[in-house]
PDB file of N, CA and C in Angstrom:
ATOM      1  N   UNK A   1     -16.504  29.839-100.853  1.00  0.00           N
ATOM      2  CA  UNK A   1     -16.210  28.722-101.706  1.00  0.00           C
ATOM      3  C   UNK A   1     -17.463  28.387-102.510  1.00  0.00           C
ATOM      4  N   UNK A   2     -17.485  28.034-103.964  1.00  0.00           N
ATOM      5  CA  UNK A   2     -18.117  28.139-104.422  1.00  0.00           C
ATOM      6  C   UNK A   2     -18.844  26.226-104.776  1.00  0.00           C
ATOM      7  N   UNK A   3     -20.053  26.289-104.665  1.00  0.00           N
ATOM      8  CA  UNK A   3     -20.280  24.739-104.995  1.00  0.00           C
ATOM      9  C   UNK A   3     -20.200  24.425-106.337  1.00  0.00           C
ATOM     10  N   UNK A   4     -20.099  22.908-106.085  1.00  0.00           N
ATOM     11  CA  UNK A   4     -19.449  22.160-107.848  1.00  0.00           C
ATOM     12  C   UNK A   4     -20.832  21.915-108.028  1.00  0.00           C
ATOM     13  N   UNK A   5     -20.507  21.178-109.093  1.00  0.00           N
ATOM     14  CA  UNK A   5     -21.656  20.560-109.533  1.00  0.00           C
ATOM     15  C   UNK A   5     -22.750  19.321-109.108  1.00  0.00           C
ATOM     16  N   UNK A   6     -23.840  18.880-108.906  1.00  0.00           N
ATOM     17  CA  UNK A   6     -24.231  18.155-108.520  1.00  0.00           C
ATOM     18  C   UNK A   6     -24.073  16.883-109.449  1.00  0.00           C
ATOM     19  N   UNK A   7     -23.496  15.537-108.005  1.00  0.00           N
ATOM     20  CA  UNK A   7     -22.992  14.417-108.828  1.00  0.00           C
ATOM     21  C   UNK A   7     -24.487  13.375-108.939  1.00  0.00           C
ATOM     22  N   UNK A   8     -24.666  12.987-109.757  1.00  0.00           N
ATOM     23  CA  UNK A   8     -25.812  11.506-109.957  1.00  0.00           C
ATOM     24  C   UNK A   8     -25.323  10.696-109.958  1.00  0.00           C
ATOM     25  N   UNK A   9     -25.277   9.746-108.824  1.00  0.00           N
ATOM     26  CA  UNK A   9     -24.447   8.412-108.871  1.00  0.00           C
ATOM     27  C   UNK A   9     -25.157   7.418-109.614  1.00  0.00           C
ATOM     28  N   UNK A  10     -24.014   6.432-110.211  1.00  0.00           N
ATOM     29  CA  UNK A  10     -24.219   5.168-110.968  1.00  0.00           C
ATOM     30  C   UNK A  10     -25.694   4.265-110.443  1.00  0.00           C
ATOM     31  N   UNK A  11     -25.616   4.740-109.297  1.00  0.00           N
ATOM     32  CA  UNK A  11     -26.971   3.120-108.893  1.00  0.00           C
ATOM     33  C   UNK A  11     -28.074   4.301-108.966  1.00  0.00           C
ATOM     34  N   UNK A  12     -27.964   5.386-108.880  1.00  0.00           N
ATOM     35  CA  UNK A  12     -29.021   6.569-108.735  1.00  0.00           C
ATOM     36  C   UNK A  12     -29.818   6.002-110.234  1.00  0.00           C
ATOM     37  N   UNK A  13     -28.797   6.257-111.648  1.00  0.00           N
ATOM     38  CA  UNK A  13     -28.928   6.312-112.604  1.00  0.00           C
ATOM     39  C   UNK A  13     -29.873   4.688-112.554  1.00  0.00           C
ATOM     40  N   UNK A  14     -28.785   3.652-112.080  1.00  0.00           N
ATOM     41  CA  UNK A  14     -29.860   2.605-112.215  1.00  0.00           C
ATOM     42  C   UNK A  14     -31.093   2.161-112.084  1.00  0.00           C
ATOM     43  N   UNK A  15     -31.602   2.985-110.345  1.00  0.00           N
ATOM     44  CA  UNK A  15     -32.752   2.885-110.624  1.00  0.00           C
ATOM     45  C   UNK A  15     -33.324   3.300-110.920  1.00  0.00           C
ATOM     46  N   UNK A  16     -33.207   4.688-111.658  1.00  0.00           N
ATOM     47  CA  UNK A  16     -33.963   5.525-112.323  1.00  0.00           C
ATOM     48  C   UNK A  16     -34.152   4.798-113.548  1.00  0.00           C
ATOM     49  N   UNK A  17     -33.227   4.078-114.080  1.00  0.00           N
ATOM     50  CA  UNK A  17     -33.232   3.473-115.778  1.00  0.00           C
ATOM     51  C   UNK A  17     -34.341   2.161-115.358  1.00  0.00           C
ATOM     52  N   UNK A  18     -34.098   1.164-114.212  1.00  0.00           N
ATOM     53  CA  UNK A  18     -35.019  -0.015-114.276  1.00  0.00           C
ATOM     54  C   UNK A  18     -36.339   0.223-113.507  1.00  0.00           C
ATOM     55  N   UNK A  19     -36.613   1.318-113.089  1.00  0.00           N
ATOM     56  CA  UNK A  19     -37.794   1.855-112.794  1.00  0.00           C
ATOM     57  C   UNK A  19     -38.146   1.448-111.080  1.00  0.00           C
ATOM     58  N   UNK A  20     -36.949   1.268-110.127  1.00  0.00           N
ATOM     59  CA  UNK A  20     -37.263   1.086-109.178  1.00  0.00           C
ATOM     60  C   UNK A  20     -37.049   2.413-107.882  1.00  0.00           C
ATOM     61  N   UNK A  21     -36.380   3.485-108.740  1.00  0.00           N
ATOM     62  CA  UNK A  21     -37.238   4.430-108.820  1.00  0.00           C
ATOM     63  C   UNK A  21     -38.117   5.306-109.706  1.00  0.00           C
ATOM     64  N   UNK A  22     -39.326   5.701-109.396  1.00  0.00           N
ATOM     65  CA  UNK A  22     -40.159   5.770-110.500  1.00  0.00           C
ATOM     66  C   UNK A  22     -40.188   7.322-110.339  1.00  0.00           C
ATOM     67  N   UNK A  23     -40.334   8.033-111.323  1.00  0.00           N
ATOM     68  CA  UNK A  23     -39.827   9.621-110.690  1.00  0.00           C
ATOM     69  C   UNK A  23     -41.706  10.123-111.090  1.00  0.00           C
ATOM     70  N   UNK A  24     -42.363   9.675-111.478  1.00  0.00           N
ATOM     71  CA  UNK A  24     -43.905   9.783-111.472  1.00  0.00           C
ATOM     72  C   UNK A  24     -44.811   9.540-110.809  1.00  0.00           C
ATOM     73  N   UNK A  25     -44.071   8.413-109.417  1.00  0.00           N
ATOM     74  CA  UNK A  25     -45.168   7.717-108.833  1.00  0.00           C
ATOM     75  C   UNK A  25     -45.470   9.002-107.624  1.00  0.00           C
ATOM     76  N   UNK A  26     -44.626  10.393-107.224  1.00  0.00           N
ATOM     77  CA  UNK A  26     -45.391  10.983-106.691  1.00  0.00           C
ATOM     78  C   UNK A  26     -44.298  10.762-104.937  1.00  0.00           C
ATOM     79  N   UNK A  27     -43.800   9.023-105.326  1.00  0.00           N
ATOM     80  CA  UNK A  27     -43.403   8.892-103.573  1.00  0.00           C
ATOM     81  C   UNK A  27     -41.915   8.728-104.230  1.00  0.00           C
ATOM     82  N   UNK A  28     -40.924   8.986-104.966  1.00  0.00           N
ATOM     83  CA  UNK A  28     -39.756   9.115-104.709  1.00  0.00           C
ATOM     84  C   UNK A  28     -38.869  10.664-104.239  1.00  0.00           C
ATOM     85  N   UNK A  29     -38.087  10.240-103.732  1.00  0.00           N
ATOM     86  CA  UNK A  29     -37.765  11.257-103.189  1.00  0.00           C
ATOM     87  C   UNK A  29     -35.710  11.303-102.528  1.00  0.00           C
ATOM     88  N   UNK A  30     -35.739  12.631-102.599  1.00  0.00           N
ATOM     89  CA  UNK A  30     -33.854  12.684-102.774  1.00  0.00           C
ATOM     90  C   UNK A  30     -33.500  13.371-101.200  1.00  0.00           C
ATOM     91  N   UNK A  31     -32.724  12.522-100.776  1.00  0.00           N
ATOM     92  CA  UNK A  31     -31.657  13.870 -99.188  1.00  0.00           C
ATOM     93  C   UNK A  31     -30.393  14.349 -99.866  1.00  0.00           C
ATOM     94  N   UNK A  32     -30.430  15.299 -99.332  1.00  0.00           N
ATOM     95  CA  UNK A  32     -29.317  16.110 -99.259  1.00  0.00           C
ATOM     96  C   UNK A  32     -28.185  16.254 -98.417  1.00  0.00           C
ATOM     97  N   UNK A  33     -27.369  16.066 -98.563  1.00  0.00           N
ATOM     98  CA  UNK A  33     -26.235  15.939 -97.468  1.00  0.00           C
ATOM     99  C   UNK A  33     -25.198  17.273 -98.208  1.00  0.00           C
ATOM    100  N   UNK A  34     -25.087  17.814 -97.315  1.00  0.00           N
ATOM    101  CA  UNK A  34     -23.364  18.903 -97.071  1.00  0.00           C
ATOM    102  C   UNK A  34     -22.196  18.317 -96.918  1.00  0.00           C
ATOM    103  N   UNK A  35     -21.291  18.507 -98.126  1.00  0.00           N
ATOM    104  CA  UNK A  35     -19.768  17.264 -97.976  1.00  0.00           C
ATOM    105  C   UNK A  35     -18.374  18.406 -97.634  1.00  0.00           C
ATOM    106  N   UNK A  36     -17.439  17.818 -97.025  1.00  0.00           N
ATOM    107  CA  UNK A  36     -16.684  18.860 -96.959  1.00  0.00           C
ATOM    108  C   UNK A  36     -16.265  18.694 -98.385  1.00  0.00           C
ATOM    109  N   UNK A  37     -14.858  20.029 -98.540  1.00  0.00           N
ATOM    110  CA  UNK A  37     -14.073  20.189 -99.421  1.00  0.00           C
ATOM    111  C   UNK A  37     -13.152  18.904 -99.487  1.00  0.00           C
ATOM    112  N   UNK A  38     -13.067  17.900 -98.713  1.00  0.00           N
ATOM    113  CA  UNK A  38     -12.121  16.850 -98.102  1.00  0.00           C
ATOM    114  C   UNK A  38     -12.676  15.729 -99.462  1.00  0.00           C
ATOM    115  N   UNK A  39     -13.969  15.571 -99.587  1.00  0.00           N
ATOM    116  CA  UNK A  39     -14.769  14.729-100.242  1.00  0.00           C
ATOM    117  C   UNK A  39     -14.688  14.660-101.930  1.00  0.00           C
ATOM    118  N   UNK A  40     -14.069  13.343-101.936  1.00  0.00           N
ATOM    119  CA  UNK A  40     -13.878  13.310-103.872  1.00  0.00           C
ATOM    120  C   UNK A  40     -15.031  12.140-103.869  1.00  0.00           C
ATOM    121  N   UNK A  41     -16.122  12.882-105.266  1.00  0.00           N
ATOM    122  CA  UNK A  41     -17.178  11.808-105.308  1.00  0.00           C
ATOM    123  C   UNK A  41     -16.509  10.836-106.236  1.00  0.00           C
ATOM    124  N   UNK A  42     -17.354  10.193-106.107  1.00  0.00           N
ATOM    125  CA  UNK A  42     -17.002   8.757-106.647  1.00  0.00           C
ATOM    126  C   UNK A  42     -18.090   7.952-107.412  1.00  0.00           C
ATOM    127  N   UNK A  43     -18.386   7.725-108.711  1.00  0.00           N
ATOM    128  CA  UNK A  43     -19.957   7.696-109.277  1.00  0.00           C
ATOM    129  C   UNK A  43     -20.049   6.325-108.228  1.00  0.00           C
ATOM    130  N   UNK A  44     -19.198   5.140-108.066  1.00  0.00           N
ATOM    131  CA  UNK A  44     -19.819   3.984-107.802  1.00  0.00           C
ATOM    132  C   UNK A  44     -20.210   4.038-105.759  1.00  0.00           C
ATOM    133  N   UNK A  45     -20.058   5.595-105.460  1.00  0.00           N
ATOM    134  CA  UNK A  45     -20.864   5.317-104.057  1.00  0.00           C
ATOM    135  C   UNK A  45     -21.922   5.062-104.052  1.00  0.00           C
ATOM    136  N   UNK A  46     -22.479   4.305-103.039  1.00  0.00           N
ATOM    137  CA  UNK A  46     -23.960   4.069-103.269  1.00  0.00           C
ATOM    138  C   UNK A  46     -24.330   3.849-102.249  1.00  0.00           C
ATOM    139  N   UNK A  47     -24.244   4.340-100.851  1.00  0.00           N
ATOM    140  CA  UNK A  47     -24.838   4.365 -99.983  1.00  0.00           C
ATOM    141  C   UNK A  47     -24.356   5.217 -99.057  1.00  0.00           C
ATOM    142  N   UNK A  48     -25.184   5.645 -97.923  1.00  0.00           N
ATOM    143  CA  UNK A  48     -24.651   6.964 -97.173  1.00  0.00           C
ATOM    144  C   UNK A  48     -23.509   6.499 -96.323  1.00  0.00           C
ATOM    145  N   UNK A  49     -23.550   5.444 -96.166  1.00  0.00           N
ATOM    146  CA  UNK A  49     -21.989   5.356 -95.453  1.00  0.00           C
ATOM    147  C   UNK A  49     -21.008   6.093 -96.233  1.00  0.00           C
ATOM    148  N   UNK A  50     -21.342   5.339 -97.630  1.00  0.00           N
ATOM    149  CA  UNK A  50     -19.490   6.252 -98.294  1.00  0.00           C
ATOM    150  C   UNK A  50     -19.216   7.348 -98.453  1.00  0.00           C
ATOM    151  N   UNK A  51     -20.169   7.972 -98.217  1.00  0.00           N
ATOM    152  CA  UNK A  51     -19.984   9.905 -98.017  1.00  0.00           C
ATOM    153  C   UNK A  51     -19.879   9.952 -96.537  1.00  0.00           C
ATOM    154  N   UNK A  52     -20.666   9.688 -95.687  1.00  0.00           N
ATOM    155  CA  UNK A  52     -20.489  10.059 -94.240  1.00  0.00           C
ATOM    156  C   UNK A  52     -19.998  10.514 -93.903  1.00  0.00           C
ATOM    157  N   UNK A  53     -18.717   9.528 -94.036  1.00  0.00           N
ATOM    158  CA  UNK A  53     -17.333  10.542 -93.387  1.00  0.00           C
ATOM    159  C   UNK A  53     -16.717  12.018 -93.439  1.00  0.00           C
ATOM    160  N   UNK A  54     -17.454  12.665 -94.717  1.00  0.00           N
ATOM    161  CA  UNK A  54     -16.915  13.437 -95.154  1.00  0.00           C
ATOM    162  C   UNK A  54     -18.155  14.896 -94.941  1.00  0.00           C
ATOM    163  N   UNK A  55     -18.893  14.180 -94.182  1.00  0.00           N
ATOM    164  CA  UNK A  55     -20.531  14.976 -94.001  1.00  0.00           C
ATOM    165  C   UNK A  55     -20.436  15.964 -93.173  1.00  0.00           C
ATOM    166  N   UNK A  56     -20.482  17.538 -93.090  1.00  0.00           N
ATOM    167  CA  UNK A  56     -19.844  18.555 -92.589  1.00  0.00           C
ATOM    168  C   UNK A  56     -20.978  18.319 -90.919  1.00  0.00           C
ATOM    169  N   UNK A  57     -20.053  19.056 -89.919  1.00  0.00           N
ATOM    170  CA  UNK A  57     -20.905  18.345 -88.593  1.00  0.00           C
ATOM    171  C   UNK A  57     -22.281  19.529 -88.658  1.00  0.00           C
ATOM    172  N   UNK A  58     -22.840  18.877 -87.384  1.00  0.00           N
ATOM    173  CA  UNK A  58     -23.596  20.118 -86.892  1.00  0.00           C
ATOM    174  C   UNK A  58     -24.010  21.179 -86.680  1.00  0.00           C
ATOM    175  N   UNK A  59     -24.480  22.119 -87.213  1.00  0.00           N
ATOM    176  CA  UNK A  59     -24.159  23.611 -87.063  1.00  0.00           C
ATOM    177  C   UNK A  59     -24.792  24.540 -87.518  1.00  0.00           C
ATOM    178  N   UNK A  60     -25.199  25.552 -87.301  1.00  0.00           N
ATOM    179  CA  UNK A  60     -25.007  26.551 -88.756  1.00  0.00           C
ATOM    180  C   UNK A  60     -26.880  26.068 -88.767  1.00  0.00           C
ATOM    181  N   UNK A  61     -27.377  25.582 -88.317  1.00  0.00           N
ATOM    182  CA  UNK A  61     -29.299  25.320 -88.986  1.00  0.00           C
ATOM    183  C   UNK A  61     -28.818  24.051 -89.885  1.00  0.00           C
ATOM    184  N   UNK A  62     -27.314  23.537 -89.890  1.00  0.00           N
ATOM    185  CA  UNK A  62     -27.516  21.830 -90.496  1.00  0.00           C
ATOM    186  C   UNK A  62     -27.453  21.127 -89.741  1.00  0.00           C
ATOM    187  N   UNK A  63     -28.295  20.426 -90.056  1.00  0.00           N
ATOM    188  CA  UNK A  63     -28.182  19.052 -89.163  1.00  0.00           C
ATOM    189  C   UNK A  63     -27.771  17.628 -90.364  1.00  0.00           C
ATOM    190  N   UNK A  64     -26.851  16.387 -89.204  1.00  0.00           N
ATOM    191  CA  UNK A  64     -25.725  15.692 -90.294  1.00  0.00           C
ATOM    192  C   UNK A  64     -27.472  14.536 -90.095  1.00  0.00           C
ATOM    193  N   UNK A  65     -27.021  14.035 -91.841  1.00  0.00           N
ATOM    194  CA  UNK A  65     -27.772  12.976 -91.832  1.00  0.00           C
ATOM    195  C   UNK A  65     -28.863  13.160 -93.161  1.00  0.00           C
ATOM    196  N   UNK A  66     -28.856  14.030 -93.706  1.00  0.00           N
ATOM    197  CA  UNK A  66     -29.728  14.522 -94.562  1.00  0.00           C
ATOM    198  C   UNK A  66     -30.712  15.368 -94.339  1.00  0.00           C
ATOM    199  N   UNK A  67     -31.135  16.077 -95.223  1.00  0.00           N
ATOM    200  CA  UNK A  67     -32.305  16.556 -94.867  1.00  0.00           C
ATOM    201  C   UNK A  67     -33.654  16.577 -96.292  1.00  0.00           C
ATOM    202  N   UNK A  68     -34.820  15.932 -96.164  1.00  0.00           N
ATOM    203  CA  UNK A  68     -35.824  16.102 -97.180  1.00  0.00           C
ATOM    204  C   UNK A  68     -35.864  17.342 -97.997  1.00  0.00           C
ATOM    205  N   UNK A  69     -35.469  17.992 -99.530  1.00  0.00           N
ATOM    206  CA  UNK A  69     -35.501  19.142 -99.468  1.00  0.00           C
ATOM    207  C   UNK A  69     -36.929  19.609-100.080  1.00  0.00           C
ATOM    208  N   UNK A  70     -38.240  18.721 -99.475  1.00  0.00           N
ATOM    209  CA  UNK A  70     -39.434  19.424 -99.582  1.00  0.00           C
ATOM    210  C   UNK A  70     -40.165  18.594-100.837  1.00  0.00           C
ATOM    211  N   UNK A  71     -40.860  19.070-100.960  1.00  0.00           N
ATOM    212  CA  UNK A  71     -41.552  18.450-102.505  1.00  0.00           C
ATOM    213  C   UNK A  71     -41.334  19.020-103.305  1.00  0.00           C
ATOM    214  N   UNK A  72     -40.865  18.189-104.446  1.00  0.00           N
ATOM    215  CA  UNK A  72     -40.367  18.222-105.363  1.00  0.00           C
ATOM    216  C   UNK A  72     -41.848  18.011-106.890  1.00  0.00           C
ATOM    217  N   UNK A  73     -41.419  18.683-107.344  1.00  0.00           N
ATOM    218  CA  UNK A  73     -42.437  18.670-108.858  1.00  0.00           C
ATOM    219  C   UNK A  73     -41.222  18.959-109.983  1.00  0.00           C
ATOM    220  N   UNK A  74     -41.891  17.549-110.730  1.00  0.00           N
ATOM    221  CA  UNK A  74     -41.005  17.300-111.842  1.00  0.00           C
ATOM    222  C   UNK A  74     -41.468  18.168-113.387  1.00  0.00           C
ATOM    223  N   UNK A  75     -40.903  18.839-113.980  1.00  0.00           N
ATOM    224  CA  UNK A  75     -41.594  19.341-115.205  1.00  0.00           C
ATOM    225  C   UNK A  75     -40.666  19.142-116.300  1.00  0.00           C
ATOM    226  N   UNK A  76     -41.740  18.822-117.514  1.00  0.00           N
ATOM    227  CA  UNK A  76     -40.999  18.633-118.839  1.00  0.00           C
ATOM    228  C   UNK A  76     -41.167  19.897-119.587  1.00  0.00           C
ATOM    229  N   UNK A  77     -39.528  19.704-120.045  1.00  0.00           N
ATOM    230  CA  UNK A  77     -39.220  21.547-120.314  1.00  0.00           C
ATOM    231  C   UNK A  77     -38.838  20.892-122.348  1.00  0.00           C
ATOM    232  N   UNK A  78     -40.230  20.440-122.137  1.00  0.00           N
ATOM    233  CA  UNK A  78     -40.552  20.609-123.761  1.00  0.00           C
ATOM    234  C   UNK A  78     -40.080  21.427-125.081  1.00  0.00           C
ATOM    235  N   UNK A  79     -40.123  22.764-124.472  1.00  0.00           N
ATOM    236  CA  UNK A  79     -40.154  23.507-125.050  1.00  0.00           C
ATOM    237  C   UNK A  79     -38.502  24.268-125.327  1.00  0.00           C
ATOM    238  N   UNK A  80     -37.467  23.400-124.703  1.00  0.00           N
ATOM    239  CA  UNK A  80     -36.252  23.716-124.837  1.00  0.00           C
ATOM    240  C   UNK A  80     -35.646  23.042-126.200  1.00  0.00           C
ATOM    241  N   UNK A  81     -34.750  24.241-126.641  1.00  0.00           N
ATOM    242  CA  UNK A  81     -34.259  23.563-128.102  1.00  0.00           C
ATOM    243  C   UNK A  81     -33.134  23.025-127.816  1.00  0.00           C
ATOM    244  N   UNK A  82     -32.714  21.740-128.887  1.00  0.00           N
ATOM    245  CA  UNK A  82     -31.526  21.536-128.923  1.00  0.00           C
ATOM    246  C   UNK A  82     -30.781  21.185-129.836  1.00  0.00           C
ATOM    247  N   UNK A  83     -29.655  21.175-129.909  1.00  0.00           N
ATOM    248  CA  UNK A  83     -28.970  21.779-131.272  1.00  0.00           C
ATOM    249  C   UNK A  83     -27.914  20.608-131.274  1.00  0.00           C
ATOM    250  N   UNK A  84     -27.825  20.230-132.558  1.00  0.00           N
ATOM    251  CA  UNK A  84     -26.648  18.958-132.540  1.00  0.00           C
ATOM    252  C   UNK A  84     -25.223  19.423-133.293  1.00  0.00           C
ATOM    253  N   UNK A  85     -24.113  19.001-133.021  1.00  0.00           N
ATOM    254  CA  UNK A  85     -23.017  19.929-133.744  1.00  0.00           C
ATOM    255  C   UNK A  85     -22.580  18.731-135.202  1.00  0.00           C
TER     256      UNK A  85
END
């Protein structure tokens, strides 16, 4: 089965827009959770309860609950064109 796309939820977006998360300061940082196929996102979830349920169990080298996926380095891809129609 192939994975969808990764969703950015609404409050994600928020605090990224009012700066309470700051994606420069070095200390923000994202978990990752595994959802089943069962799981329809929803932009206005906003906390790990409302996925939970749907959080694939134990197993396999996952463990439920998230996991840090390491440090992250942000880069500006400047140099990409873009084209308006």
């Amino acid at each position: 089965m192939a994975a969808d796309a990764w969703v950015v939820y609404n409050k994600t977006k928020e605090y990224i827009g009012d700066g309470t998360i700051d994606l420069d300061a070095g200390d923000a940082f994202f978990s990752v959770i595994l959802v089943t196929s069962g799981y329809t996102p929803a932009l206005t979830h906003s906390t790990y309860a409302d996925v939970s349920a749907s959080e694939v169990a134990n197993g396999n080298g996952y463990t439920t609950g998230g996991d840090f996926p390491g440090t992250v380095t942000w880069t500006n891809r400047a140099a990409r064109s873009h084209s308006t129609v």
